[in-house]
C-alpha atoms as a PDB file:
ATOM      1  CA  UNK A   1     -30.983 -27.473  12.927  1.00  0.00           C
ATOM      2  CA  UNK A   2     -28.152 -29.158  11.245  1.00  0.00           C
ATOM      3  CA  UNK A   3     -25.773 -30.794  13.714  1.00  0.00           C
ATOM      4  CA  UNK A   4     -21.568 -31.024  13.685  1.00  0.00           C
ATOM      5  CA  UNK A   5     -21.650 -34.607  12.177  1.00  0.00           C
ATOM      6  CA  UNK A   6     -21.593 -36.713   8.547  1.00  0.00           C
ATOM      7  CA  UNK A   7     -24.842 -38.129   8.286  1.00  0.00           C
ATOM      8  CA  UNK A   8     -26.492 -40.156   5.489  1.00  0.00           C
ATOM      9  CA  UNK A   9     -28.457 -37.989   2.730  1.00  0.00           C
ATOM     10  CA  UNK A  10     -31.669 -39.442   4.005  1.00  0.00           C
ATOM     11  CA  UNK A  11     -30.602 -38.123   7.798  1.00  0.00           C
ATOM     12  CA  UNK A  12     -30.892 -34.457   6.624  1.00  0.00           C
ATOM     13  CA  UNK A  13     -34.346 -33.482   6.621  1.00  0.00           C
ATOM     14  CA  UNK A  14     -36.369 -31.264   4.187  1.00  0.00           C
ATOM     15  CA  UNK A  15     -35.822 -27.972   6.250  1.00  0.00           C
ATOM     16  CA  UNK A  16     -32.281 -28.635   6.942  1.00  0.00           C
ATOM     17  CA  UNK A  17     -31.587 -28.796   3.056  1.00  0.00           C
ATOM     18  CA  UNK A  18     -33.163 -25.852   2.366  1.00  0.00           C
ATOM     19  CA  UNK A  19     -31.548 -23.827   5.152  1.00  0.00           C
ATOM     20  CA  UNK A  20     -28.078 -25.176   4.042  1.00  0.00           C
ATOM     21  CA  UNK A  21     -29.038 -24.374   0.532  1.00  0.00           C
ATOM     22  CA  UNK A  22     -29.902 -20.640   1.058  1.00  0.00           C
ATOM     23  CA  UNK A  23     -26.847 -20.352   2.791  1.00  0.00           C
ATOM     24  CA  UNK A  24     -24.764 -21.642   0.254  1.00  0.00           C
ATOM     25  CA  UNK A  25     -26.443 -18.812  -2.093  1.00  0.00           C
ATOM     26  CA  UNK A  26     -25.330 -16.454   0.578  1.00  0.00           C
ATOM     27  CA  UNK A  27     -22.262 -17.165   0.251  1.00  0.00           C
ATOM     28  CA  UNK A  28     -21.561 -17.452  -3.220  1.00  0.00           C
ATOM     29  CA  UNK A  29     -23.009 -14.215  -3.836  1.00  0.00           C
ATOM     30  CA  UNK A  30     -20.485 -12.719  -1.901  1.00  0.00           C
ATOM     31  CA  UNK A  31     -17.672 -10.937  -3.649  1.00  0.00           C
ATOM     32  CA  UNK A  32     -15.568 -13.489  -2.124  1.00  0.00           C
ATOM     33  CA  UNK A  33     -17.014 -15.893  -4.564  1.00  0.00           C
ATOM     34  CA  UNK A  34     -18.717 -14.456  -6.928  1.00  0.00           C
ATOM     35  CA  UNK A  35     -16.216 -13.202  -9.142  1.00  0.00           C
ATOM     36  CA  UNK A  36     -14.989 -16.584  -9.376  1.00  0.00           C
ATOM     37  CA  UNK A  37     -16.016 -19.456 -11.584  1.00  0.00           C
ATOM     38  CA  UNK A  38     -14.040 -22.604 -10.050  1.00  0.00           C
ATOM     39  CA  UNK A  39     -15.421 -21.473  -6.808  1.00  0.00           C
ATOM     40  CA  UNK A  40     -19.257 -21.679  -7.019  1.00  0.00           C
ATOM     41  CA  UNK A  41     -18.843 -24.772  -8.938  1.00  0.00           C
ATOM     42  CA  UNK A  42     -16.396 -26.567  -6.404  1.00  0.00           C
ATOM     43  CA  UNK A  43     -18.723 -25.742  -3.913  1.00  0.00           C
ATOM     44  CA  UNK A  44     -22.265 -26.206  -5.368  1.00  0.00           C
ATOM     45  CA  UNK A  45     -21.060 -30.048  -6.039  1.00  0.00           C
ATOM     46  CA  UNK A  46     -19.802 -30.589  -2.919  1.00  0.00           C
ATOM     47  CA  UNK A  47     -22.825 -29.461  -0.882  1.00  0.00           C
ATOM     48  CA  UNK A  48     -24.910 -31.119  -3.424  1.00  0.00           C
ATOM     49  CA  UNK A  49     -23.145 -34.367  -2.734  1.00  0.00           C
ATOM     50  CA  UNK A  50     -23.352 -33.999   0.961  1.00  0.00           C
ATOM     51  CA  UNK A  51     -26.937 -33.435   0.963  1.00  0.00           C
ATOM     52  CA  UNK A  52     -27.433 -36.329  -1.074  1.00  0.00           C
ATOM     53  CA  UNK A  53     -25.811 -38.361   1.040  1.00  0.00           C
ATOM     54  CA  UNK A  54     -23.110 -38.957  -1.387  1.00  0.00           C
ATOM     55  CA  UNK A  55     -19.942 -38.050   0.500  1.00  0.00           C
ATOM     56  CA  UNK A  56     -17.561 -41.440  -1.112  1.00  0.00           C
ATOM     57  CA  UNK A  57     -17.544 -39.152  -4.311  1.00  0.00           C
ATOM     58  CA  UNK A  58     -15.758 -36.104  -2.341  1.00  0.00           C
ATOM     59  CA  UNK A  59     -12.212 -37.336  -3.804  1.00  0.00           C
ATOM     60  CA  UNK A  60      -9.882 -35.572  -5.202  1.00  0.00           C
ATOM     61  CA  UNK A  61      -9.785 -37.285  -8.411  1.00  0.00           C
ATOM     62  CA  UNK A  62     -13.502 -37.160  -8.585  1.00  0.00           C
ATOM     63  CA  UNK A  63     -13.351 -33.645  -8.071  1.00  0.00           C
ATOM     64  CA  UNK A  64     -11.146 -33.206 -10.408  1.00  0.00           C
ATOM     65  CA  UNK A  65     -13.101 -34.930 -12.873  1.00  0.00           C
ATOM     66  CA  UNK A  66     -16.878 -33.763 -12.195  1.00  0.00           C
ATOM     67  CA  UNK A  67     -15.933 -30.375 -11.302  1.00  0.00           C
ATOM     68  CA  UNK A  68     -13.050 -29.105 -13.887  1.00  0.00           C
ATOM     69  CA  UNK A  69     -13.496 -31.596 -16.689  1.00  0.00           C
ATOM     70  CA  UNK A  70     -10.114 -33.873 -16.099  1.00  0.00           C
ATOM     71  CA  UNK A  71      -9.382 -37.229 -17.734  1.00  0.00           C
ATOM     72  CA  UNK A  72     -10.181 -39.877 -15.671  1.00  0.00           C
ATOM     73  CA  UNK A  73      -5.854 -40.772 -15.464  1.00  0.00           C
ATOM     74  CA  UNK A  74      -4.778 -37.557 -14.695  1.00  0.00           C
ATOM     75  CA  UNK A  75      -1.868 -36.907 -12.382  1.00  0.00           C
ATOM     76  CA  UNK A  76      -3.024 -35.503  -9.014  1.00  0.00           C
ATOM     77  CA  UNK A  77       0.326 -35.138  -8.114  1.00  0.00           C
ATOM     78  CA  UNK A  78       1.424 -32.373 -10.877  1.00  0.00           C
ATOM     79  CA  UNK A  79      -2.156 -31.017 -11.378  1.00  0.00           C
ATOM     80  CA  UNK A  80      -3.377 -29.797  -7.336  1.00  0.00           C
ATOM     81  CA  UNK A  81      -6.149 -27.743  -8.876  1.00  0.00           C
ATOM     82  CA  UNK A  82      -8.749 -29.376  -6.797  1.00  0.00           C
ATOM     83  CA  UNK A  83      -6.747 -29.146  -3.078  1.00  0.00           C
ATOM     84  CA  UNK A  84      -5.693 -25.368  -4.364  1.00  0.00           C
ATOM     85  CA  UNK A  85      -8.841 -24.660  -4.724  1.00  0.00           C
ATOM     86  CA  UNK A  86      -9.882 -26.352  -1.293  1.00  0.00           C
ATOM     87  CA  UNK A  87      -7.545 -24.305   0.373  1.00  0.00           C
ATOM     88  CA  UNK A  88      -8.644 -21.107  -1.282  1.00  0.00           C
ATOM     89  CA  UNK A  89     -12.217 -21.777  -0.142  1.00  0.00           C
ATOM     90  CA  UNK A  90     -11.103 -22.305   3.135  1.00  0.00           C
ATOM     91  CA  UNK A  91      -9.474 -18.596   3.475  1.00  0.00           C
ATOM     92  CA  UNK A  92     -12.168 -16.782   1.688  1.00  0.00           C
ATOM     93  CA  UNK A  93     -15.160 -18.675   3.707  1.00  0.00           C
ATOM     94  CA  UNK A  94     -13.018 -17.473   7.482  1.00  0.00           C
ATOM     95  CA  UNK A  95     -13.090 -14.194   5.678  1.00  0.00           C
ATOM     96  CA  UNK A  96     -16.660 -14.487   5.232  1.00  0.00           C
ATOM     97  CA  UNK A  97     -17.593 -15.308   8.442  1.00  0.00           C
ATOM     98  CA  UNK A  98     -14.965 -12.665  10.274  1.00  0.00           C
ATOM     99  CA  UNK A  99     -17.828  -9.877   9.087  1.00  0.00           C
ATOM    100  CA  UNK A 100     -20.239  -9.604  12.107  1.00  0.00           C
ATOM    101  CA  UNK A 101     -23.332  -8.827  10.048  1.00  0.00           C
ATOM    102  CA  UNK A 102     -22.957 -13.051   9.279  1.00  0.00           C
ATOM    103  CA  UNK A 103     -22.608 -13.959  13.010  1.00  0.00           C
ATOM    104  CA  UNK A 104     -26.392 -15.058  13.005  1.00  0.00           C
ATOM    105  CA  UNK A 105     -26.405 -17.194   9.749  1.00  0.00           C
ATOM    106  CA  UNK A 106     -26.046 -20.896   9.283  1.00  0.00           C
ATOM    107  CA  UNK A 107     -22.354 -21.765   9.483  1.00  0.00           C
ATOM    108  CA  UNK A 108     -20.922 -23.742   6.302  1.00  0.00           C
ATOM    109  CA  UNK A 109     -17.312 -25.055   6.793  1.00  0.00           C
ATOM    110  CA  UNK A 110     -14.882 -27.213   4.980  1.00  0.00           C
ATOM    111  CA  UNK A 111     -12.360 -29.085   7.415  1.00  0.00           C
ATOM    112  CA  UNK A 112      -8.896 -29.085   6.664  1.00  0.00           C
ATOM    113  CA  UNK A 113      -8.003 -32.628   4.647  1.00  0.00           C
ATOM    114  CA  UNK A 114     -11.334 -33.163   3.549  1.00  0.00           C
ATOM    115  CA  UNK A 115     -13.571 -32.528   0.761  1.00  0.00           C
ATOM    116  CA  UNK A 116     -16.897 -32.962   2.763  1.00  0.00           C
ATOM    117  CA  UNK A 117     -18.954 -29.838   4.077  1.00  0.00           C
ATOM    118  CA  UNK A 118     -20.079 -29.497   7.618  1.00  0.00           C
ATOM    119  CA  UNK A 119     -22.597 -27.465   8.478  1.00  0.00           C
ATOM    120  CA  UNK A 120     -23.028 -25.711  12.340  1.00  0.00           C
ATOM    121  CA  UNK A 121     -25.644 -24.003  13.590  1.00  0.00           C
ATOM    122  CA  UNK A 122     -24.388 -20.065  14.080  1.00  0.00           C
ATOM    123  CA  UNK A 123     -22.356 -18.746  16.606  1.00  0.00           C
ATOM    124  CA  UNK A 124     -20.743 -22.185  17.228  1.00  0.00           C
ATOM    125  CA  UNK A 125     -16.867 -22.535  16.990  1.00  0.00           C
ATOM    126  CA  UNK A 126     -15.206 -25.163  15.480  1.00  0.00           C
ATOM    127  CA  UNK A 127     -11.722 -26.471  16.691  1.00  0.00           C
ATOM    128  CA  UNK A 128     -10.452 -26.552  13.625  1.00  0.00           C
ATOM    129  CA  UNK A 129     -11.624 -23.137  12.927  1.00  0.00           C
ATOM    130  CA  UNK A 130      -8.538 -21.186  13.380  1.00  0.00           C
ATOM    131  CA  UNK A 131      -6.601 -22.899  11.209  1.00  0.00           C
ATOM    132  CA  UNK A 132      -8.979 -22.985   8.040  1.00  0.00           C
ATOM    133  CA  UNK A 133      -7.535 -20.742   5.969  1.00  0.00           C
ATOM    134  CA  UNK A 134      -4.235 -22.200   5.865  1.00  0.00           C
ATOM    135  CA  UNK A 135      -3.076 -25.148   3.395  1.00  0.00           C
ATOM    136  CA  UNK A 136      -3.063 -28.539   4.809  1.00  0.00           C
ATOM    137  CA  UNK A 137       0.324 -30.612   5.104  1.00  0.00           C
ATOM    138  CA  UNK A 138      -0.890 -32.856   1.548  1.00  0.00           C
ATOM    139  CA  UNK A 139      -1.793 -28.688  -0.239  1.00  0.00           C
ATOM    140  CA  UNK A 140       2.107 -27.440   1.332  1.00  0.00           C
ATOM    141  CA  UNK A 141       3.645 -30.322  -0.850  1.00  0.00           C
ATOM    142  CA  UNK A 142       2.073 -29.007  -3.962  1.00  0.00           C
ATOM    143  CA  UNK A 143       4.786 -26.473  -3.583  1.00  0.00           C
ATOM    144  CA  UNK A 144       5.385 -24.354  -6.903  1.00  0.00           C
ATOM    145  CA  UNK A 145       2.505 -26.519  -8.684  1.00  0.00           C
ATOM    146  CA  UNK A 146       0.010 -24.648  -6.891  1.00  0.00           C
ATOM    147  CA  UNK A 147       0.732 -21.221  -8.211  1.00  0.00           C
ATOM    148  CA  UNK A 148       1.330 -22.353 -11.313  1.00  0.00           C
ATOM    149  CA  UNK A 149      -2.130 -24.037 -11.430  1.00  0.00           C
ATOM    150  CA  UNK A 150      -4.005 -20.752 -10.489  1.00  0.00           C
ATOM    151  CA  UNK A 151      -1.676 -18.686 -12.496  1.00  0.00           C
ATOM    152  CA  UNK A 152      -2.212 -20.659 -15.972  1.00  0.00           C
ATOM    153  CA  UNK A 153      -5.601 -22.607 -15.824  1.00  0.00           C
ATOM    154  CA  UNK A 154      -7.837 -21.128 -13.613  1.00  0.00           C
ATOM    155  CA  UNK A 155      -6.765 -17.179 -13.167  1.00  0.00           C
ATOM    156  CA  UNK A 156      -8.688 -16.234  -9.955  1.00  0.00           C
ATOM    157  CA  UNK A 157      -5.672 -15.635  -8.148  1.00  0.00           C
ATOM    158  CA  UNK A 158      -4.090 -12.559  -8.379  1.00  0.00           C
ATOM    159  CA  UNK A 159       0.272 -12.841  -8.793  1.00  0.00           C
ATOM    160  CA  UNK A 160       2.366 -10.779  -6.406  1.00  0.00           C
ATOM    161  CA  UNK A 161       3.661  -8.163  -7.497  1.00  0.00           C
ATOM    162  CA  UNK A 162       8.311  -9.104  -7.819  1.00  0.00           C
ATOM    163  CA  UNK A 163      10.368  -8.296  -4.888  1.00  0.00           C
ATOM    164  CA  UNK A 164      11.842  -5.352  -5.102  1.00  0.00           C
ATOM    165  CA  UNK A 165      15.726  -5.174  -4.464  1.00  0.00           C
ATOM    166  CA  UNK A 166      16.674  -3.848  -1.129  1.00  0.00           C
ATOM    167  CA  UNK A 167      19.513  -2.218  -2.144  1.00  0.00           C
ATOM    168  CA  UNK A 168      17.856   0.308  -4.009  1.00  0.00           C
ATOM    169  CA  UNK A 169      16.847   2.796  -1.346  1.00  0.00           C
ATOM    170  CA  UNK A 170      20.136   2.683   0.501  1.00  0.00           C
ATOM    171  CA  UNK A 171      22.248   3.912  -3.150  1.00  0.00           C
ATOM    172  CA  UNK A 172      19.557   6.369  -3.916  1.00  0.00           C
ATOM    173  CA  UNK A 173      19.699   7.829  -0.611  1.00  0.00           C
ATOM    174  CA  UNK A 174      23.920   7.704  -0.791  1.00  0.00           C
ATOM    175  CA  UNK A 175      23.426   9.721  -3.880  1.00  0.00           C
ATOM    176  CA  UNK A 176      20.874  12.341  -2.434  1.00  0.00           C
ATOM    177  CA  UNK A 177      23.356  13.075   0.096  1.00  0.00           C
ATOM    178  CA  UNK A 178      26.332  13.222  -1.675  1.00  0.00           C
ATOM    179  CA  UNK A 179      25.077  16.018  -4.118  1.00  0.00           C
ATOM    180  CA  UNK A 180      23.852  17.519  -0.841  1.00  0.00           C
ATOM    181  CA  UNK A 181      26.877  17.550   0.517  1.00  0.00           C
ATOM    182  CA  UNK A 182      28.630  19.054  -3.129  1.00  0.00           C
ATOM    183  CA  UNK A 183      26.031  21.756  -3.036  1.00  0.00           C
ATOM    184  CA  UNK A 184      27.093  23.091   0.583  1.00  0.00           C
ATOM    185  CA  UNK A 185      30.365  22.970  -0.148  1.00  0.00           C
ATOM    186  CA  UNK A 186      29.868  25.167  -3.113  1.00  0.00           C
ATOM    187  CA  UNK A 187      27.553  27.458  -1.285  1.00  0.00           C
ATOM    188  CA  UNK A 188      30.703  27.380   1.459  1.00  0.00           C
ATOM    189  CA  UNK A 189      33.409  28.197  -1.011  1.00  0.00           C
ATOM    190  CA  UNK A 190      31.392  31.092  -2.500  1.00  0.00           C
ATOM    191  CA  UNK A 191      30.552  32.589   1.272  1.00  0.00           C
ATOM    192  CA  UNK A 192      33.957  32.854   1.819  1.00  0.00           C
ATOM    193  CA  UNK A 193      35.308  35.721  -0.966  1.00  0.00           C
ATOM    194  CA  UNK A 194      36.909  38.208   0.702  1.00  0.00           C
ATOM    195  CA  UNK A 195      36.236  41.998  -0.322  1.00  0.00           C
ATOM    196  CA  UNK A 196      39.924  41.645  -2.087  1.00  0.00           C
ATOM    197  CA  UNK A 197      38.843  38.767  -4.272  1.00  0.00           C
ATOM    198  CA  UNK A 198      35.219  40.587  -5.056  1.00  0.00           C
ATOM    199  CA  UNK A 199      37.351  43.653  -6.094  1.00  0.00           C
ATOM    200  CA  UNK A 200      39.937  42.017  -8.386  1.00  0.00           C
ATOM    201  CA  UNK A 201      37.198  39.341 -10.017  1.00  0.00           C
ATOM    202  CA  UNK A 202      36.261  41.195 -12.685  1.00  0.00           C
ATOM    203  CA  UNK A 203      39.576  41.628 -13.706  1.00  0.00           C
ATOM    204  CA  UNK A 204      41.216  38.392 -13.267  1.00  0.00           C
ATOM    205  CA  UNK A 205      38.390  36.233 -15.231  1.00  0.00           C
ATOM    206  CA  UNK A 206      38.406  38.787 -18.031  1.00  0.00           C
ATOM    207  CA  UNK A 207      39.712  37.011 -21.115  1.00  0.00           C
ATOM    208  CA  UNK A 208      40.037  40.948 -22.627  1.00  0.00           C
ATOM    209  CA  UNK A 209      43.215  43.081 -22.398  1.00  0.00           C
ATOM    210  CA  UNK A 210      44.027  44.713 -19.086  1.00  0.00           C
ATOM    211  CA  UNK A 211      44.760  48.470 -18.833  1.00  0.00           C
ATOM    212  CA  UNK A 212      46.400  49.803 -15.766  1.00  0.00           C
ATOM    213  CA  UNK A 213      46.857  53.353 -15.132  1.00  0.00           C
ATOM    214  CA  UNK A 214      48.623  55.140 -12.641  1.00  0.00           C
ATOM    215  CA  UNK A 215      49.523  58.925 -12.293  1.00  0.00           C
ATOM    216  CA  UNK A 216      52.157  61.129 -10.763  1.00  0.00           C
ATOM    217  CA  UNK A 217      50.823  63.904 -10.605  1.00  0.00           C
ATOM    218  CA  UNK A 218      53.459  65.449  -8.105  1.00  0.00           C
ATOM    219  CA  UNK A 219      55.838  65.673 -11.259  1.00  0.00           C
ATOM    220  CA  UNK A 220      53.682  65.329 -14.877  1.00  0.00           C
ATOM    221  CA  UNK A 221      50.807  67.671 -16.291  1.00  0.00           C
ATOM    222  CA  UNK A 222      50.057  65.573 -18.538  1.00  0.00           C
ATOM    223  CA  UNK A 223      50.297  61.606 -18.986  1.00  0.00           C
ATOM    224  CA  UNK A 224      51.279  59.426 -22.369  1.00  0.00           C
ATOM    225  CA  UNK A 225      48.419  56.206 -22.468  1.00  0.00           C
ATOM    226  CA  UNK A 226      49.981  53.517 -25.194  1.00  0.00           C
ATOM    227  CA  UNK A 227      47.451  51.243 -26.852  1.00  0.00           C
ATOM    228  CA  UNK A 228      48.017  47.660 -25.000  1.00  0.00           C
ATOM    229  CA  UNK A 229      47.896  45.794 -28.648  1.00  0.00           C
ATOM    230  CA  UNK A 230      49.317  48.589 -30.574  1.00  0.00           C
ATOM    231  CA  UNK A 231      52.336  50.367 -28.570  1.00  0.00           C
ATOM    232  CA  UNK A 232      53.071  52.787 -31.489  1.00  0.00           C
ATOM    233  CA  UNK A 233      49.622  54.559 -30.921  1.00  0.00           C
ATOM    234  CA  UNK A 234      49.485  56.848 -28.194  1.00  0.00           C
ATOM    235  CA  UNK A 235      47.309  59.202 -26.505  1.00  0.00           C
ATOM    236  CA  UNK A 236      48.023  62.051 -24.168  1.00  0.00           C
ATOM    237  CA  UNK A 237      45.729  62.880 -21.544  1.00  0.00           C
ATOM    238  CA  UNK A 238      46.529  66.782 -19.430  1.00  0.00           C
ATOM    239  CA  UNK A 239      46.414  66.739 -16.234  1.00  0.00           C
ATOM    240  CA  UNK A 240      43.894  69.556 -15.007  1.00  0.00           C
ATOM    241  CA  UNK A 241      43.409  68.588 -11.738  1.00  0.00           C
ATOM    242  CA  UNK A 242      47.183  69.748 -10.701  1.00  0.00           C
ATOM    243  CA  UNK A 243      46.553  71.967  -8.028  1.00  0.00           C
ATOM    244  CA  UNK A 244      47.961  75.705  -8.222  1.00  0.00           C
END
């Protein structure tokens, strides 16, 4: 069984290569990795190298170098690809190892700071544990060069989607309201006609010509009607309902 401690390549023996092996394959055929590129690589070297007992080439430079094809001088500083994708292995390995059905398997880890591998037999918890998936003080730094690394290099990290404004919701719900509000005083307005108004509508929104027409019967038997737009026509209408 592999034990919670650096040892020399020679230390490791036959069996405890090939059980750190297979579960290295485990893991990289997880989704977690396996849609990935920089990922299996990053990790297939560093195992390899730990294995080998060649941990003084776990550097970031030499990461950078072996495993995504840098020059030899290039700036660490502006280019974190190597601690990004530490970090990122760091998360997705916790989230590996949260799934129960992996409880039982070999336990491959990556401390925080550190490009070496540790291996620990299953079910064994790791101090550091906790805190793997978040980015060490020297990975913080990077600041905006991290997402800019993953965003135009590498591509295996999804962008967030932009902020949305918060004022948004609070002026489309002022406006839902209001014309709420307009429509119930409408509705209000209408509910209130009195029988007087209903009776007299017609008339008073008629753009037409108004004819009124009253009778005395008490004194005429017949009445005179004069055309509203032409007084000189006239029509007489008898009176038949005079009573006897």
């Amino acid at each position: 069984m592999l034990v919670d401690d650096y040892r020399d390549g020679n230390a490791f023996s036959e069996e405890e290569k090939l059980a750190a092996n297979e579960q290295l394959e485990r893991l990289l055929a997880n989704p977690y990795f396996s849609h990935s590129r920089r990922f299996p690589s990053f990790l297939r070297f560093i195992v390899s190298q730990t294995l080998s007992g060649r941990t003084d080439l776990l550097k970031e430079r030499t990461l950078g170098i072996e495993v995504f094809g840098k020059s030899a001088n290039y700036d660490t500083a502006n280019d974190p690809i190597v601690r990004v994708t530490a970090a990122e292995i760091r998360k997705r390995i916790a989230q590996y190892y949260q799934d129960p059905a992996h409880e039982h398997e070999l336990r491959l880890s990556l401390p925080p700071g550190s490009y070496v591998p540790k291996f620990d037999p299953p079910h064994s918890v790791r101090a550091e544990e906790p805190h793997s998936a978040l980015l060490t003080h020297g990975e913080i730094e990077s600041g905006s060069a991290i997402t800019t690394a993953l965003a135009t290099e590498h591509h295996d990290v999804i962008a967030a989607p932009p902020a949305k404004h918060g004022w948004t919701t609070p002026v489309l719900l002022f406006v839902v309201l209001l014309l709420m509000a307009a429509g119930g005083w409408a509705w209000w307005q209408n509910s209130q006609r009195s029988a007087l108004t209903e009776f007299w509508a017609p008339v008073l929104s008629s753009s037409d010509p108004v004819l009124f027409c009253i009778a005395d019967q008490t004194q005429y038997t017949a009445i005179a009607l004069r055309d509203a737009q032409d007084p000189s026509k006239q029509q007489v209408l008898h009176d038949n309902l005079t009573r006897s």
